[in-house]
C-alpha atoms as a PDB file:
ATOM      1  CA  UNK A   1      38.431  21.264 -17.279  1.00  0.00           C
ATOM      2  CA  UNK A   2      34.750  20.882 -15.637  1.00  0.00           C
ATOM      3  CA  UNK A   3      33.438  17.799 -14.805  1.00  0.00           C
ATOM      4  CA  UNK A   4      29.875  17.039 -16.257  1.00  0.00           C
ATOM      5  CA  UNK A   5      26.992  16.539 -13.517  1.00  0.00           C
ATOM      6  CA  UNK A   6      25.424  13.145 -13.151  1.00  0.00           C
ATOM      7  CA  UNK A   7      22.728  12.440 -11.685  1.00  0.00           C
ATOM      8  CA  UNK A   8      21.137   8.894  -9.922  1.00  0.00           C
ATOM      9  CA  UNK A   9      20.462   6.576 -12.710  1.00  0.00           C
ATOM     10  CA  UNK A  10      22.400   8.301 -15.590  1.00  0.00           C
ATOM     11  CA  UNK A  11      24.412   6.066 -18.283  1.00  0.00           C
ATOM     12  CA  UNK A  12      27.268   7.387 -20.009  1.00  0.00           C
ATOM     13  CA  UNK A  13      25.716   9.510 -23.107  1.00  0.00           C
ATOM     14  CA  UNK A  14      22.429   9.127 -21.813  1.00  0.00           C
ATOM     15  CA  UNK A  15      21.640  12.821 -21.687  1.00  0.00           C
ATOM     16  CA  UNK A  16      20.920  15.060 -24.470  1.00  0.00           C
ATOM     17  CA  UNK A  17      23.143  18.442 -25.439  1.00  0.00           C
ATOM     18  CA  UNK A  18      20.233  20.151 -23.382  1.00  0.00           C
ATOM     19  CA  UNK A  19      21.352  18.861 -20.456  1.00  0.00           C
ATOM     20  CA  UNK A  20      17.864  16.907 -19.921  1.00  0.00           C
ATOM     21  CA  UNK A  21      17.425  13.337 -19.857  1.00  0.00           C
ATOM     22  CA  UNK A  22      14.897  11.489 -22.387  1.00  0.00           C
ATOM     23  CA  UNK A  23      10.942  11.078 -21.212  1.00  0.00           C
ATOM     24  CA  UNK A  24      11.295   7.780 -19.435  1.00  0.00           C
ATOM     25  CA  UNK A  25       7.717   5.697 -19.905  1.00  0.00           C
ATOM     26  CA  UNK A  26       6.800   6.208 -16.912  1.00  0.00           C
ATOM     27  CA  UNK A  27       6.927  10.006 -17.348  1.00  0.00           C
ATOM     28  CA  UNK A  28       5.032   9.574 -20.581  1.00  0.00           C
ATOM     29  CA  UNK A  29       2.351   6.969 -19.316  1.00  0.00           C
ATOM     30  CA  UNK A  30       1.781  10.044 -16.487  1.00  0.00           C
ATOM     31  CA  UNK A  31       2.012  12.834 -19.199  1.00  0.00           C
ATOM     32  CA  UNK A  32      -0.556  10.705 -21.431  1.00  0.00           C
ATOM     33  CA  UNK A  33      -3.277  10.382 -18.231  1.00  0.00           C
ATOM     34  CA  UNK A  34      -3.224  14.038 -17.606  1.00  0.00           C
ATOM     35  CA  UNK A  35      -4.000  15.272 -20.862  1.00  0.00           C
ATOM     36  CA  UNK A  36      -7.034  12.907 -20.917  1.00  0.00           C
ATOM     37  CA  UNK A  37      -7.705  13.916 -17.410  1.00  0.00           C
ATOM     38  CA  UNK A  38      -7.938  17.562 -18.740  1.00  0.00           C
ATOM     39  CA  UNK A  39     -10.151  16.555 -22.016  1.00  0.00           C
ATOM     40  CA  UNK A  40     -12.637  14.755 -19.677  1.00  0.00           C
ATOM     41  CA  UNK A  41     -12.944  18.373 -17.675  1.00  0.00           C
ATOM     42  CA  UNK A  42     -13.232  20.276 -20.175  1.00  0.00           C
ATOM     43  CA  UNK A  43     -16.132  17.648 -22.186  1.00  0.00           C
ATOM     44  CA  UNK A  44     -17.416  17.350 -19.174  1.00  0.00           C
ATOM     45  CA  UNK A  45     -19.169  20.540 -17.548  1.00  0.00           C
ATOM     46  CA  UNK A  46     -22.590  20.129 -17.822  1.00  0.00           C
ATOM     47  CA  UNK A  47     -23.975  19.891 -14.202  1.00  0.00           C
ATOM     48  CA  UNK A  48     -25.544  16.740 -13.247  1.00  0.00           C
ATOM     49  CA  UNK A  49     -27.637  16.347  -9.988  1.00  0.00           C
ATOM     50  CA  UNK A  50     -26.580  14.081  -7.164  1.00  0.00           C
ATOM     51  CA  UNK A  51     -28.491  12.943  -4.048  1.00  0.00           C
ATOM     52  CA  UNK A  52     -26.806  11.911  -0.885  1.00  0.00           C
ATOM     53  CA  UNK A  53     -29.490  10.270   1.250  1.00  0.00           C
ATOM     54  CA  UNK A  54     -31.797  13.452   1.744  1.00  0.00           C
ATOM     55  CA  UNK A  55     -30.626  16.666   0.503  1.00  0.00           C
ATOM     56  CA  UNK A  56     -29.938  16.859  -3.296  1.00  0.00           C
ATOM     57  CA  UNK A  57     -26.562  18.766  -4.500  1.00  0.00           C
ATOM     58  CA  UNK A  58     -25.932  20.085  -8.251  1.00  0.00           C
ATOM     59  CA  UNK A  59     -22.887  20.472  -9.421  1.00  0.00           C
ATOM     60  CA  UNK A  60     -20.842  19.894 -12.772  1.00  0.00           C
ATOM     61  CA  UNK A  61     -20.151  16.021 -13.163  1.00  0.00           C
ATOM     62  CA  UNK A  62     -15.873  16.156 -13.295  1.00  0.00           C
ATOM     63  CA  UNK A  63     -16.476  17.897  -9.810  1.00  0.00           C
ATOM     64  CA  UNK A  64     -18.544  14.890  -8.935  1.00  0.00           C
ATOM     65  CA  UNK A  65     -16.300  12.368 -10.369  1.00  0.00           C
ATOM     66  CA  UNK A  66     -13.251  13.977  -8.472  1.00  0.00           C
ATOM     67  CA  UNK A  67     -14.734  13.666  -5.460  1.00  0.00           C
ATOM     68  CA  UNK A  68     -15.168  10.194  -5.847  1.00  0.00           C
ATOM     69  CA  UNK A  69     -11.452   9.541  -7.088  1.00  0.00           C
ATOM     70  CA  UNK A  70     -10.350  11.359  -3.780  1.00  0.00           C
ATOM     71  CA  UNK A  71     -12.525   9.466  -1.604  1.00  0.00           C
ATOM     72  CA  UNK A  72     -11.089   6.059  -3.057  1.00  0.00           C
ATOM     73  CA  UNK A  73      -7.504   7.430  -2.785  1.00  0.00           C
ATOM     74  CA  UNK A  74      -7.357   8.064   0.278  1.00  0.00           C
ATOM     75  CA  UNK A  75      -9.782   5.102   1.694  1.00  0.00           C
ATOM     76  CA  UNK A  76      -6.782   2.798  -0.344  1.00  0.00           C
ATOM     77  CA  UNK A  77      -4.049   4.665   1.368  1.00  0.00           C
ATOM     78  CA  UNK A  78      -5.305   3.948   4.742  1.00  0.00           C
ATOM     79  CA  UNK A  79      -5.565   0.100   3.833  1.00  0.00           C
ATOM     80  CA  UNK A  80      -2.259   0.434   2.360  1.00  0.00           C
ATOM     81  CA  UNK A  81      -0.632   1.891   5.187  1.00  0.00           C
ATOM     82  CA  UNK A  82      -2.364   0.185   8.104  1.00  0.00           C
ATOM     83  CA  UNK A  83      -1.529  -3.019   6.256  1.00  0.00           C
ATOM     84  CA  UNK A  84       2.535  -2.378   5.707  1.00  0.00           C
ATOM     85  CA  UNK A  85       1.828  -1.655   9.758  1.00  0.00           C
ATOM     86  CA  UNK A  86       0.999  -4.374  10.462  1.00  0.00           C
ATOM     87  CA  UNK A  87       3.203  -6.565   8.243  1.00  0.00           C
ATOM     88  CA  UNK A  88       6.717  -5.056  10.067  1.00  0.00           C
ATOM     89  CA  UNK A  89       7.328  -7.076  13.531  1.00  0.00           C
END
């Protein structure tokens, strides 16, 4: 007789008779945002112009708007992290 496979956070009859747990709504909050993430590329390809100081750059506006996103990620991360650095003693 085998022994069925749990896994961290499994309840008894949790799983399906696929073996793979239910969409949690976290996984479908994430699931949602990239298919409207995808939608806003594809609308979204027209190529806008955008001046940094002097020299002027085209290119298509999700590129644009990516840019952006990353720059704000990773300006929070550092915050983030420098700050949980300086909370431990």
């Amino acid at each position: 007789m085998s022994r069925k496979k749990t896994y961290p956070g499994d309840t008894v009859g949790e799983r399906d008779g696929g073996g793979r747990a239910p969409m949690t709504a976290g996984q479908i909050a994430v699931l949602v945002l990239a298919v409207l993430a995808l939608i806003f590329i594809f609308e979204n390809t027209q190529t806008t112009d955008i001046r940094l100081l002097v020299p002027v750059v085209s290119m298509p506006l999700w590129a644009a708007l990516l840019a952006m996103w990353l720059i704000g990620a990773l300006c929070g991360a550092y915050f983030v992290r420098r700050r949980r650095a300086r909370a431990r003693p």
